[in-house]
PDB file of N, CA and C in Angstrom:
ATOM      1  N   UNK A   1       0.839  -1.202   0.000  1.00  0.00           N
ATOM      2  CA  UNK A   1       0.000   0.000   0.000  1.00  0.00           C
ATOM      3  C   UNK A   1       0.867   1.242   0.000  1.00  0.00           C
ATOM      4  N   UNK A   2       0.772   2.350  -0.443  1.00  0.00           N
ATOM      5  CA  UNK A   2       1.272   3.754  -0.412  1.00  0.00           C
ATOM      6  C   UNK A   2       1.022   4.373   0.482  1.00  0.00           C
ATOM      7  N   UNK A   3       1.595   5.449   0.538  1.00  0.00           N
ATOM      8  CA  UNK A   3       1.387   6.255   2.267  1.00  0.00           C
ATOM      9  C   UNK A   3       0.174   6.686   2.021  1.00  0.00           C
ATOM     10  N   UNK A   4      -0.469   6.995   0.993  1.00  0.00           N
ATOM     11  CA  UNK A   4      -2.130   7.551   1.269  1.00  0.00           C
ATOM     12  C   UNK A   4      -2.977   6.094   1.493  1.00  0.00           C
ATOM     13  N   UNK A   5      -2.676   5.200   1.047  1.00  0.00           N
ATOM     14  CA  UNK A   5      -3.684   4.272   1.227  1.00  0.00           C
ATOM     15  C   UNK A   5      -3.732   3.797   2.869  1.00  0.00           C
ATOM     16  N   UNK A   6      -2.293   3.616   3.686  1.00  0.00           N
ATOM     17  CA  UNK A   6      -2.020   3.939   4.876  1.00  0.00           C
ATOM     18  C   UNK A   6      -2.282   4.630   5.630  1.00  0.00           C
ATOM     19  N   UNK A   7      -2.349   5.948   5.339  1.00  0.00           N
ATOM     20  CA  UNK A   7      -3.042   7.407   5.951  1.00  0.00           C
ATOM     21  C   UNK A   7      -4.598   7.386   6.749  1.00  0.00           C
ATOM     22  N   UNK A   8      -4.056   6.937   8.019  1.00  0.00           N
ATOM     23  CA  UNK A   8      -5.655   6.952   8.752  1.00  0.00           C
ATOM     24  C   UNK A   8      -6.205   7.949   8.569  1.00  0.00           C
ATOM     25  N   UNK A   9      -6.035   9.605   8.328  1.00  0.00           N
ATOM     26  CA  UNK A   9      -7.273  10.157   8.204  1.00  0.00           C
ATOM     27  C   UNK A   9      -7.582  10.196   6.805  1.00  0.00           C
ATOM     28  N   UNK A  10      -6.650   9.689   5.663  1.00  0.00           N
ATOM     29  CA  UNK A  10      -7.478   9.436   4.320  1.00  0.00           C
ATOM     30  C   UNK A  10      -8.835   8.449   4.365  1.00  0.00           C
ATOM     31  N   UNK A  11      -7.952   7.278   5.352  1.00  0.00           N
ATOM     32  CA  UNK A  11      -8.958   5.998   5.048  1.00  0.00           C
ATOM     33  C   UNK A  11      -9.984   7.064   6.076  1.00  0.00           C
ATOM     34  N   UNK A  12      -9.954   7.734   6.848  1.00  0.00           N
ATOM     35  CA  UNK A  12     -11.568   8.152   7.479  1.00  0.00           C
ATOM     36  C   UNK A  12     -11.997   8.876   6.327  1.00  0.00           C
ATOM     37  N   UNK A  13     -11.369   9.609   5.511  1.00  0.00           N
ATOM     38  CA  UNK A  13     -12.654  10.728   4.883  1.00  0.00           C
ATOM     39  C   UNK A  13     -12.924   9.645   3.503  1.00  0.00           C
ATOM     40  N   UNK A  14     -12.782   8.610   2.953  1.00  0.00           N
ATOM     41  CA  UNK A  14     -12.941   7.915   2.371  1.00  0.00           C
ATOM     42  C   UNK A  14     -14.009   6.647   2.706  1.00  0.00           C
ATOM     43  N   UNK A  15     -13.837   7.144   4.036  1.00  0.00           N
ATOM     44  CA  UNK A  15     -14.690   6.036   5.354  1.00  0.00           C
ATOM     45  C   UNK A  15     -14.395   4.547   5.118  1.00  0.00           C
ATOM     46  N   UNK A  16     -13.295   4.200   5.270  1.00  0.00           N
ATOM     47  CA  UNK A  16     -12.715   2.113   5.501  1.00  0.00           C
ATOM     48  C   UNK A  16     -12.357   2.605   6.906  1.00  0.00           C
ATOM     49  N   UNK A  17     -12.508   3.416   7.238  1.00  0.00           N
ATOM     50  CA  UNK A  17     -11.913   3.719   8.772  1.00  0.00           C
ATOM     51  C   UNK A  17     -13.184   4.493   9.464  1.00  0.00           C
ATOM     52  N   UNK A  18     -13.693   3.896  10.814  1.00  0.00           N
ATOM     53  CA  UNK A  18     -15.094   4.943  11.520  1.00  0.00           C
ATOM     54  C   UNK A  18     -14.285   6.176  11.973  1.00  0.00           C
ATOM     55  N   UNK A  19     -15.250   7.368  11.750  1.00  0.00           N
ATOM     56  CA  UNK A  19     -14.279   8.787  12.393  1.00  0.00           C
ATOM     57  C   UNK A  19     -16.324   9.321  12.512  1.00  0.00           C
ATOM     58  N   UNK A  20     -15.817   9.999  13.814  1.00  0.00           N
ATOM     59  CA  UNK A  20     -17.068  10.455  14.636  1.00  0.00           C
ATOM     60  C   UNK A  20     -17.251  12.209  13.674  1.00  0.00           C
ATOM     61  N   UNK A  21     -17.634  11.955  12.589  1.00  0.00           N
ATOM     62  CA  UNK A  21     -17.616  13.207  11.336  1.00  0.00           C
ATOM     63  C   UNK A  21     -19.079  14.497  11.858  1.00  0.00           C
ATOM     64  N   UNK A  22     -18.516  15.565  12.269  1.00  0.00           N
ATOM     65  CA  UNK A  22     -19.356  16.345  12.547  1.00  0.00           C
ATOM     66  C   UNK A  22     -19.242  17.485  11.330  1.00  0.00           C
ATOM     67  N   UNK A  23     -18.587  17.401  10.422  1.00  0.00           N
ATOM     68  CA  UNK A  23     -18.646  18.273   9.142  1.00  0.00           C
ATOM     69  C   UNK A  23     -18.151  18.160   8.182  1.00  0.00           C
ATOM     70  N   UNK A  24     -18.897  17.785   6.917  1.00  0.00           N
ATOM     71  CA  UNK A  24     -18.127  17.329   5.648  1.00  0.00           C
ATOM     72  C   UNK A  24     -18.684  18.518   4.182  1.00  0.00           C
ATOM     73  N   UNK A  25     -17.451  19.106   3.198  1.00  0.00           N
ATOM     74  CA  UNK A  25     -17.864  19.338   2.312  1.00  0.00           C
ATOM     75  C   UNK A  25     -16.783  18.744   1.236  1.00  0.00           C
ATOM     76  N   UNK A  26     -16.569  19.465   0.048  1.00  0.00           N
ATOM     77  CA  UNK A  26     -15.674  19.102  -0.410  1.00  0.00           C
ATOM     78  C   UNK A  26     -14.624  19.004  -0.996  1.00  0.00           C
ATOM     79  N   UNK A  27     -13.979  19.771  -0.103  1.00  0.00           N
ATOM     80  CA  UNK A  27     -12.396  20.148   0.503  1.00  0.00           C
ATOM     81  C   UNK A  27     -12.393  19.925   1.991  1.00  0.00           C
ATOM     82  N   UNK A  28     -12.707  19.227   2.363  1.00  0.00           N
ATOM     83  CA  UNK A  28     -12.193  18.803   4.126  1.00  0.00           C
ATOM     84  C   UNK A  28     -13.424  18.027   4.824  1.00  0.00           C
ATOM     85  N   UNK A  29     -12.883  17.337   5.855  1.00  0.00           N
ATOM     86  CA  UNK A  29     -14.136  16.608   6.822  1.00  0.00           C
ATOM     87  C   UNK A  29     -13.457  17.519   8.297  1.00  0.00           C
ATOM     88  N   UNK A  30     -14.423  17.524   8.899  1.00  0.00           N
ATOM     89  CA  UNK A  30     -14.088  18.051  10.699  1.00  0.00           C
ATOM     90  C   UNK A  30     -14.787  16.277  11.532  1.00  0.00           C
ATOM     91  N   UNK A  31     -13.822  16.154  12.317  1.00  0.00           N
ATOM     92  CA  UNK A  31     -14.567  14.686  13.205  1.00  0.00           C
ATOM     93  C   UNK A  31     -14.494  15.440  14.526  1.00  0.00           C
ATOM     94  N   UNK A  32     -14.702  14.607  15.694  1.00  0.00           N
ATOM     95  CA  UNK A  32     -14.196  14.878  16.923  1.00  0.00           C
ATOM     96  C   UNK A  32     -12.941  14.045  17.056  1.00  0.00           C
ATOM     97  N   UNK A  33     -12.561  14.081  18.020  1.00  0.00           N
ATOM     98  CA  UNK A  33     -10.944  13.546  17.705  1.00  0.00           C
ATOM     99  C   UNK A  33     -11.397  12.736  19.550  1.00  0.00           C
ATOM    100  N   UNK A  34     -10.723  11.458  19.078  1.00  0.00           N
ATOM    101  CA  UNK A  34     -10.295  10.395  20.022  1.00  0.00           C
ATOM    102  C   UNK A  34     -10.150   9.914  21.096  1.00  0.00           C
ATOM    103  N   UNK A  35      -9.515  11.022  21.167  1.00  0.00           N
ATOM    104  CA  UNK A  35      -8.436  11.511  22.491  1.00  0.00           C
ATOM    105  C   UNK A  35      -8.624  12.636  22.814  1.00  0.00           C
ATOM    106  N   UNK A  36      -9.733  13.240  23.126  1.00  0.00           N
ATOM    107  CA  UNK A  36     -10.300  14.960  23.418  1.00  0.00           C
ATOM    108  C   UNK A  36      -9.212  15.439  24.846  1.00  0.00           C
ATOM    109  N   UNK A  37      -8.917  16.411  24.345  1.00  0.00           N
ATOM    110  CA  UNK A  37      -7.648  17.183  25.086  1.00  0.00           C
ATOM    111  C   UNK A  37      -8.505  18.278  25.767  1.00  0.00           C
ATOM    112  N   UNK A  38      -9.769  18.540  25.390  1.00  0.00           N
ATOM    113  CA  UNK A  38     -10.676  20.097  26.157  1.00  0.00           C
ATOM    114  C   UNK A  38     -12.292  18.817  25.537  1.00  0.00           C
ATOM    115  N   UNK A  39     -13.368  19.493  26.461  1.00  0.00           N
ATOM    116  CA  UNK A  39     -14.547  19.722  26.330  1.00  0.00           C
ATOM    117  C   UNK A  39     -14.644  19.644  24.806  1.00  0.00           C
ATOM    118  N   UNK A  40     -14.429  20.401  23.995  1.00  0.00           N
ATOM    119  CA  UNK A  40     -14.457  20.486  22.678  1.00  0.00           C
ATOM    120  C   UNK A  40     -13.089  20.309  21.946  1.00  0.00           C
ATOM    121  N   UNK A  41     -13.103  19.167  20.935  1.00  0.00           N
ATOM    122  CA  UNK A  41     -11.694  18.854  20.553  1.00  0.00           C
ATOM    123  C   UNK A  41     -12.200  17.840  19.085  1.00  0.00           C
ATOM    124  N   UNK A  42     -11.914  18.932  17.850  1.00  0.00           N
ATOM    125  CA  UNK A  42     -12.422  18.900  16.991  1.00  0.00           C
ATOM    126  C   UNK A  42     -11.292  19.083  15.793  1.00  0.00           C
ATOM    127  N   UNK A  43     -10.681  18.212  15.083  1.00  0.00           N
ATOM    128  CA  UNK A  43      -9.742  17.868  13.676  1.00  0.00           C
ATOM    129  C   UNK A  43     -10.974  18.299  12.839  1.00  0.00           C
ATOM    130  N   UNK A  44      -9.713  19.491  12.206  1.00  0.00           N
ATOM    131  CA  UNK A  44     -10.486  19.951  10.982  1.00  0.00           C
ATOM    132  C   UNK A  44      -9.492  19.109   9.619  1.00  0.00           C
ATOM    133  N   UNK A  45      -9.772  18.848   8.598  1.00  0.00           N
ATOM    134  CA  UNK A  45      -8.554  17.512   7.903  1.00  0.00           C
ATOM    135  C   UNK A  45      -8.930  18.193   6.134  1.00  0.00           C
ATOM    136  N   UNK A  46      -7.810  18.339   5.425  1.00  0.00           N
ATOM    137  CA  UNK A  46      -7.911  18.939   4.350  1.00  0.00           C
ATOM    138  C   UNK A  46      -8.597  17.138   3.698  1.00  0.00           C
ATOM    139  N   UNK A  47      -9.327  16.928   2.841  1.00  0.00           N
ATOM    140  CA  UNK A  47      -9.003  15.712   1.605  1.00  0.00           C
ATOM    141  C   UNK A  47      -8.167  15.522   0.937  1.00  0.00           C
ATOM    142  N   UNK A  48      -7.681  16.125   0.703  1.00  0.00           N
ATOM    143  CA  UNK A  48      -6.309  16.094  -0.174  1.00  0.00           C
ATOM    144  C   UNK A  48      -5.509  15.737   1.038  1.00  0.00           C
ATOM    145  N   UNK A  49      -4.388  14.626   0.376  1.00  0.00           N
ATOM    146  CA  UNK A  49      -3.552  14.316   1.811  1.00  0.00           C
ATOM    147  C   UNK A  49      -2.248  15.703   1.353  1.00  0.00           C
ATOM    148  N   UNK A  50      -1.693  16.065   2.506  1.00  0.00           N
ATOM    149  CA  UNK A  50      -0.614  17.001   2.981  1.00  0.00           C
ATOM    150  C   UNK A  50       0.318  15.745   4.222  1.00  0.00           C
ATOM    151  N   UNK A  51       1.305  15.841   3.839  1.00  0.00           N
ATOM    152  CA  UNK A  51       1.845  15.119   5.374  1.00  0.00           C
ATOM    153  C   UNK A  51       1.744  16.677   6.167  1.00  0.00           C
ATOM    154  N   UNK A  52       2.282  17.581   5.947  1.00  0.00           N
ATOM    155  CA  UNK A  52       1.980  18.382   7.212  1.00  0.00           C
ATOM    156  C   UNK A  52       1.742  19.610   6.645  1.00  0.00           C
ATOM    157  N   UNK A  53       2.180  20.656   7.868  1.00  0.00           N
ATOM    158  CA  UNK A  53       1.958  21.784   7.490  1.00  0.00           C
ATOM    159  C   UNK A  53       3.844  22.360   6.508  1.00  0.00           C
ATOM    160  N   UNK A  54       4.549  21.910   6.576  1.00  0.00           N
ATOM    161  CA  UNK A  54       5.600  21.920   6.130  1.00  0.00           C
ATOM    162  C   UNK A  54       5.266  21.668   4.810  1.00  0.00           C
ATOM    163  N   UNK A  55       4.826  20.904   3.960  1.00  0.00           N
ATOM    164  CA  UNK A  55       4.345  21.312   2.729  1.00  0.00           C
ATOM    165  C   UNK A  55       3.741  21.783   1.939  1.00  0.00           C
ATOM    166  N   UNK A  56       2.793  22.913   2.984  1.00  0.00           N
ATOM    167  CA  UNK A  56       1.973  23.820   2.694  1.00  0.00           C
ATOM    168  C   UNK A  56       2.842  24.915   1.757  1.00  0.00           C
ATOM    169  N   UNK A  57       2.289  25.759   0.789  1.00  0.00           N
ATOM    170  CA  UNK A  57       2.544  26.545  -0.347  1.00  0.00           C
ATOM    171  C   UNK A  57       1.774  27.760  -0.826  1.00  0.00           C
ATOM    172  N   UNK A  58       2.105  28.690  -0.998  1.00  0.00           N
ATOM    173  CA  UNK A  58       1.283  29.587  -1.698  1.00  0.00           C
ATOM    174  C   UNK A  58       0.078  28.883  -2.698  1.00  0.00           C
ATOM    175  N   UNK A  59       0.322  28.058  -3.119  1.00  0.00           N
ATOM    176  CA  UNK A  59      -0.776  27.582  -4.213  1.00  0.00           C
ATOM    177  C   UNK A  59      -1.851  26.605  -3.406  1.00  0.00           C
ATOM    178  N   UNK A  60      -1.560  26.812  -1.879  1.00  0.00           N
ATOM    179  CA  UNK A  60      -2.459  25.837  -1.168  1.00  0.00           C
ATOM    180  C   UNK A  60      -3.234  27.243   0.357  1.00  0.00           C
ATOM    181  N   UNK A  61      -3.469  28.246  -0.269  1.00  0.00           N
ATOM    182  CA  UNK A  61      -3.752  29.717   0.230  1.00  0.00           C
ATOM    183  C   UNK A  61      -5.579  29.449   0.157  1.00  0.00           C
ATOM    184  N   UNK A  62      -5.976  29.368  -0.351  1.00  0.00           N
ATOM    185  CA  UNK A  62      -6.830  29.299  -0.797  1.00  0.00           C
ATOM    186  C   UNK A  62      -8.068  28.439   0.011  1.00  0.00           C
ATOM    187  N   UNK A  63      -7.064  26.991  -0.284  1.00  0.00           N
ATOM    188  CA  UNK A  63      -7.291  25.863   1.188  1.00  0.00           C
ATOM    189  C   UNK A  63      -7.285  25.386   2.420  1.00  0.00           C
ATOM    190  N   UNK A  64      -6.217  26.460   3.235  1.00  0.00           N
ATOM    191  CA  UNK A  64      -6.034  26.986   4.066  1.00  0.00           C
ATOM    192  C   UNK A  64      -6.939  28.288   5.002  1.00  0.00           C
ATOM    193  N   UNK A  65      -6.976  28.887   3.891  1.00  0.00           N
ATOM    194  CA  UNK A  65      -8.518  29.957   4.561  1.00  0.00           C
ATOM    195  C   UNK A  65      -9.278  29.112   4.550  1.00  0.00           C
ATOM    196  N   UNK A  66     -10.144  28.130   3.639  1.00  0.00           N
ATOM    197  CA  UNK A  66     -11.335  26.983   4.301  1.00  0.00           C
ATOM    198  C   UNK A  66     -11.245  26.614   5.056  1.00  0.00           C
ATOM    199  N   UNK A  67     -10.009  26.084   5.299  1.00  0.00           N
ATOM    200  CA  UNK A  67     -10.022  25.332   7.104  1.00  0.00           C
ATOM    201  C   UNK A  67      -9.659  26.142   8.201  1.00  0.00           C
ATOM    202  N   UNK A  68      -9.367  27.309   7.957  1.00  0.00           N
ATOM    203  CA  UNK A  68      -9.933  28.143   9.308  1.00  0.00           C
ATOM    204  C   UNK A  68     -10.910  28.535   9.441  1.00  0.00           C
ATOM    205  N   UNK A  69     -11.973  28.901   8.205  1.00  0.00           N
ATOM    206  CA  UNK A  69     -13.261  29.201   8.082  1.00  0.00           C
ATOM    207  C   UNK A  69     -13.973  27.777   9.032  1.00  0.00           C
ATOM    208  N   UNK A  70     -14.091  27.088   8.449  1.00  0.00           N
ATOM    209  CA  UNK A  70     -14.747  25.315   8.748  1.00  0.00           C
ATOM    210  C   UNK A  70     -14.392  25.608  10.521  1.00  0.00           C
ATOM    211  N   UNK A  71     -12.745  25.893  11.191  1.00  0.00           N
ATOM    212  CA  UNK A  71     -12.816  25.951  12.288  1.00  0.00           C
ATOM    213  C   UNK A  71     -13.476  27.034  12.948  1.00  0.00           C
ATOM    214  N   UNK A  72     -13.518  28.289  12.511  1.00  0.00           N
ATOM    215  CA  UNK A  72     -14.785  29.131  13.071  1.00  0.00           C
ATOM    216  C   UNK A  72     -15.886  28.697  13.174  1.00  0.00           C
ATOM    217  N   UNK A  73     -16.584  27.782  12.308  1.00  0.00           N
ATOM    218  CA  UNK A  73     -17.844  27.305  11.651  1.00  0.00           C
ATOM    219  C   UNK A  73     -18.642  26.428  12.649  1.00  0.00           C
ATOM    220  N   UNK A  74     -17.251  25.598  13.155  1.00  0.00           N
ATOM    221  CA  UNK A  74     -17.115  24.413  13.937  1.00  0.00           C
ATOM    222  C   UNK A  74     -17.623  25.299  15.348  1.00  0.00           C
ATOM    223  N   UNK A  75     -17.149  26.144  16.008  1.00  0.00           N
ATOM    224  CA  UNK A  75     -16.411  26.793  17.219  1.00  0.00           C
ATOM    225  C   UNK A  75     -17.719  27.293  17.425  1.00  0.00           C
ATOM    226  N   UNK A  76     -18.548  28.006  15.983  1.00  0.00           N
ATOM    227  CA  UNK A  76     -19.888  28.647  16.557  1.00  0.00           C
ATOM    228  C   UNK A  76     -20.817  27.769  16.455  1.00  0.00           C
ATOM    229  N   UNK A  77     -21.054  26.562  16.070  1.00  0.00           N
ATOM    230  CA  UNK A  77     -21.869  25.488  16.459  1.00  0.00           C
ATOM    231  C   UNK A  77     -21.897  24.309  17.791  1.00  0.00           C
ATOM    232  N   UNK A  78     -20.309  24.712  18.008  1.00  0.00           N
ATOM    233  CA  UNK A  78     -20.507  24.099  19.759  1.00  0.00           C
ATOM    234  C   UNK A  78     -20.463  24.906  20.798  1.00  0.00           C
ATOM    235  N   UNK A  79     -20.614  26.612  20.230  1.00  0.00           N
ATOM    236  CA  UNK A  79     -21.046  27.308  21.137  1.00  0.00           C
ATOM    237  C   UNK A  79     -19.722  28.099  21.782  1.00  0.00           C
ATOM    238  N   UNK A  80     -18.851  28.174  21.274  1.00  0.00           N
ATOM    239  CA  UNK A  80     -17.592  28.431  22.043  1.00  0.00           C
ATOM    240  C   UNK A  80     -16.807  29.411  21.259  1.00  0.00           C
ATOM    241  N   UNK A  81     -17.265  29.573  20.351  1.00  0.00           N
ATOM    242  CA  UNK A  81     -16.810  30.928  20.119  1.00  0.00           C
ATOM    243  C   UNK A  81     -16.786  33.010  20.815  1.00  0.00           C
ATOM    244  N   UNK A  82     -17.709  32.787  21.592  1.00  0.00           N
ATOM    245  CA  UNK A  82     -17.303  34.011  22.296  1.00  0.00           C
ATOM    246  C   UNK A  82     -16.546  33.930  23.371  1.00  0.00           C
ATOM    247  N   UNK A  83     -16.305  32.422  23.628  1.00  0.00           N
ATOM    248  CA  UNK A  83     -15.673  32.423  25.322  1.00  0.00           C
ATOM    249  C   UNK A  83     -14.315  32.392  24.969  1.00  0.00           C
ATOM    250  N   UNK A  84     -13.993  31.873  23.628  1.00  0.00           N
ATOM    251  CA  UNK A  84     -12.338  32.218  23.358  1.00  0.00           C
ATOM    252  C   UNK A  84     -11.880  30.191  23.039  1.00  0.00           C
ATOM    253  N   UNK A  85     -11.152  30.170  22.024  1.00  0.00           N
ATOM    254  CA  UNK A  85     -10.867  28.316  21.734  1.00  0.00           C
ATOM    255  C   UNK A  85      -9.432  28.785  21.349  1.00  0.00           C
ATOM    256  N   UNK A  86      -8.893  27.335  21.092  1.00  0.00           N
ATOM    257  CA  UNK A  86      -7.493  27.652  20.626  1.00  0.00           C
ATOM    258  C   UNK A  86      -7.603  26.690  19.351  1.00  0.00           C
ATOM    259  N   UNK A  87      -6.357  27.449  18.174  1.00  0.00           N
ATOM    260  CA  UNK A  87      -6.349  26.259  17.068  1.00  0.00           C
ATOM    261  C   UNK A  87      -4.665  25.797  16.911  1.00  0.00           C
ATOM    262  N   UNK A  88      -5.053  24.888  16.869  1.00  0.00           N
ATOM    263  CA  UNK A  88      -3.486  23.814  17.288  1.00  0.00           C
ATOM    264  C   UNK A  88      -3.068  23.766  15.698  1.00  0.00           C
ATOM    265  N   UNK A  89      -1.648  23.499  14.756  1.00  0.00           N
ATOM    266  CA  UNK A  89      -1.344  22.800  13.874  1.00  0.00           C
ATOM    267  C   UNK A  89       0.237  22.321  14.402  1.00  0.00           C
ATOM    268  N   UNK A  90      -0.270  20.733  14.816  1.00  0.00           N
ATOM    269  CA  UNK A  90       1.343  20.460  15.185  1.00  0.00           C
ATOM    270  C   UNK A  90       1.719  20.150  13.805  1.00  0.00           C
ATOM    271  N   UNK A  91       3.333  20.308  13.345  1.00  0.00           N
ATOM    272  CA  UNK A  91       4.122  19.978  12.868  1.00  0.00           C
ATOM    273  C   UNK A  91       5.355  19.108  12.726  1.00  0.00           C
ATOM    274  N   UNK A  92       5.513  17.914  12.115  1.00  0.00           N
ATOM    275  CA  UNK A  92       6.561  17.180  13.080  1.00  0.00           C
ATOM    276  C   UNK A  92       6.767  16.504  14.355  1.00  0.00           C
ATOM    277  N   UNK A  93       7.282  15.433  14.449  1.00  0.00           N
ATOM    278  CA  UNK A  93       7.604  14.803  15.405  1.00  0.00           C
ATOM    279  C   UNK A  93       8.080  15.931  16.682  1.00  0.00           C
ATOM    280  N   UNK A  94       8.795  16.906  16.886  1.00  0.00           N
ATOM    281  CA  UNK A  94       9.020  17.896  17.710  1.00  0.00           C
ATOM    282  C   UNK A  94       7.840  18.575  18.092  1.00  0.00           C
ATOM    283  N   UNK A  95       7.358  18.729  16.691  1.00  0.00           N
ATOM    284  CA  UNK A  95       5.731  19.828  17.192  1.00  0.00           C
ATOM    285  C   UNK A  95       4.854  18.991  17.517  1.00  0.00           C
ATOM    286  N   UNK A  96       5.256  17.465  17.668  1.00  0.00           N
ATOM    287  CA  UNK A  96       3.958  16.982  18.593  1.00  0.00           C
ATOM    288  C   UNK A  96       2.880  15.868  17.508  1.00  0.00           C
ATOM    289  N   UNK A  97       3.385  16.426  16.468  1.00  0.00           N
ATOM    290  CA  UNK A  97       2.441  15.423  14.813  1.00  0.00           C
ATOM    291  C   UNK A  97       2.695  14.011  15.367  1.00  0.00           C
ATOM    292  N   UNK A  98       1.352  13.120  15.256  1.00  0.00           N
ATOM    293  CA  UNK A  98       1.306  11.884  15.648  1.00  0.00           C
ATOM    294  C   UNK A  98       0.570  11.503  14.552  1.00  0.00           C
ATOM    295  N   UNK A  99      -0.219  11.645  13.443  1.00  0.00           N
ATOM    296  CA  UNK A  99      -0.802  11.837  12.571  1.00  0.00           C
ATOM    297  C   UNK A  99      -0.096  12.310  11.202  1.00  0.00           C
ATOM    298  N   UNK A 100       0.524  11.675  10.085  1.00  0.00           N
ATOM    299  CA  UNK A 100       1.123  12.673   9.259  1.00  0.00           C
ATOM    300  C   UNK A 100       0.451  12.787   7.977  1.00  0.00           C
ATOM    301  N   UNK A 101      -0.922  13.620   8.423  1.00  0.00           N
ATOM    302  CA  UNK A 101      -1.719  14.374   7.237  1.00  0.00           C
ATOM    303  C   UNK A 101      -2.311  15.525   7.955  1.00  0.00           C
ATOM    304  N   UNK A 102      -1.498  16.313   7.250  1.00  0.00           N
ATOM    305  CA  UNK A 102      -2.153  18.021   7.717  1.00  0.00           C
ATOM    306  C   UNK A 102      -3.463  18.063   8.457  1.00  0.00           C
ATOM    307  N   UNK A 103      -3.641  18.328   9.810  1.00  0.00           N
ATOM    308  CA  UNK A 103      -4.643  18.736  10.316  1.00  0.00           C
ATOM    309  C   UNK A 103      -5.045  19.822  11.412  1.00  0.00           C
ATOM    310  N   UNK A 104      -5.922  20.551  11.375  1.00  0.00           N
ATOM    311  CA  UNK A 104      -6.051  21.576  12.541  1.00  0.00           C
ATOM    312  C   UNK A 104      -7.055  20.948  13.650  1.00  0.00           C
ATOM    313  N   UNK A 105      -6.564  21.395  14.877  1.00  0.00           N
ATOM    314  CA  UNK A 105      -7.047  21.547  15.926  1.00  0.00           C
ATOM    315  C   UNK A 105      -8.022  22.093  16.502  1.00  0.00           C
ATOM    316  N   UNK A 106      -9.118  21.781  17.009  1.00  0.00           N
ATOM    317  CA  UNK A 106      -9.994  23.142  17.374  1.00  0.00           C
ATOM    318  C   UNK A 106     -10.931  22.422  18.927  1.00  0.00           C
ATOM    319  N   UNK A 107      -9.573  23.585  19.666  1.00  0.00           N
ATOM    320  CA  UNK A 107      -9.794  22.909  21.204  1.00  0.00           C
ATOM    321  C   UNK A 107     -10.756  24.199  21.897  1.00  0.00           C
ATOM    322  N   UNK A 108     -11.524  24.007  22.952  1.00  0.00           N
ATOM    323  CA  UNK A 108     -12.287  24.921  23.820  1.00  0.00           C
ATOM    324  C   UNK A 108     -12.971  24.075  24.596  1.00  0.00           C
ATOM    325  N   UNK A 109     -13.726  24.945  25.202  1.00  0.00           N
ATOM    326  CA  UNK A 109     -14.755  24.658  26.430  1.00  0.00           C
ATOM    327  C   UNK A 109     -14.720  24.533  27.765  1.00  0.00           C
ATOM    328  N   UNK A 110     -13.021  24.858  28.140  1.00  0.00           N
ATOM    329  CA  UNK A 110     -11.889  25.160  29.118  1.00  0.00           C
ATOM    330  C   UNK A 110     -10.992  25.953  28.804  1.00  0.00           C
ATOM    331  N   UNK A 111     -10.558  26.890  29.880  1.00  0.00           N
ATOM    332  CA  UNK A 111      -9.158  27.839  29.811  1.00  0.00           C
ATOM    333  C   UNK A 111      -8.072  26.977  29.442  1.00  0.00           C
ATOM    334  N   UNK A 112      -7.374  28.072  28.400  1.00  0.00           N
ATOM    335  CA  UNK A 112      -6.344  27.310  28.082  1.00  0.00           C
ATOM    336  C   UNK A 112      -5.214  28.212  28.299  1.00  0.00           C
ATOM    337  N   UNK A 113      -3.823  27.393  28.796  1.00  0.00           N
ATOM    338  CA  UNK A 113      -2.592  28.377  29.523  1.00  0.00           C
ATOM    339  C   UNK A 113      -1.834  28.038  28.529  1.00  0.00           C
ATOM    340  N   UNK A 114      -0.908  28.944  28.425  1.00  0.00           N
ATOM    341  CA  UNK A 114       0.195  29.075  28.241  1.00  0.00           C
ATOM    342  C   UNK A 114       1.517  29.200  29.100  1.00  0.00           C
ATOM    343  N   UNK A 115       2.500  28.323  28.416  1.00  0.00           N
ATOM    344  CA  UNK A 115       3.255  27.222  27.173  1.00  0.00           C
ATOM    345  C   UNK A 115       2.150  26.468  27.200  1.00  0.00           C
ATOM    346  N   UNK A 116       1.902  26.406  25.903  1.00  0.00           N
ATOM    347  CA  UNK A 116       1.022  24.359  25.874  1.00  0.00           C
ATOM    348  C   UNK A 116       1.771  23.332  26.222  1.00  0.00           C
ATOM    349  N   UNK A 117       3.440  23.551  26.608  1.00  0.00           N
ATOM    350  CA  UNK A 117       3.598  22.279  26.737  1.00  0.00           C
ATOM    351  C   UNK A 117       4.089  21.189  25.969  1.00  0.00           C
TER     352      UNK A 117
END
């Protein structure tokens, strides 16, 4: 198999894999994520596989504003947008990437401190 056919969040937005999908169009799915780190803890996931944000490009500008849009989108449907959320993109084994297909974060529903840590 190839790294996309490997790619657990390909196989979810393709669905051979269950993912708890609270928003799909078509350029990205949003699920809840697994392992919820806050009250609200929500992967926003391009379709197109990216291993990360490191191969992101000017010619991927475009796709990038959707998935912060989708995470606003997300944030005012679980209600947590005026109280304040945070949006995560780890990068790399250092930045924490356990997952290697570009995805955003979209944590709230608890204070969040700084260092994350």
């Amino acid at each position: 198999m190839g790294a996309m056919a490997e790619c657990l969040f390909c196989r979810i937005v393709v669905r051979e894999v269950p993912g708890r999908i609270v928003y799909e169009d078509e350029h990205c799915v949003a699920l809840e994520d697994i392992n919820p780190q806050a009250p609200v803890h929500i992967l926003v996931i391009p379709k197109r596989h990216m291993d990360s944000m490191a191969q992101v490009t000017a010619a991927d500008g475009e796709l990038m504003v959707h998935l912060l849009l989708i995470v606003n989108r997300m944030a005012k449907e679980k209600k947590i947008i005026d109280r304040g959320y945070r949006t995560v993109i780890n990068t790399g084994s250092a930045g924490g990437q356990s997952v290697y297909h570009l995805h955003l974060h979209l944590l709230g529903g608890r204070p969040m401190h700084w260092p994350p840590g």
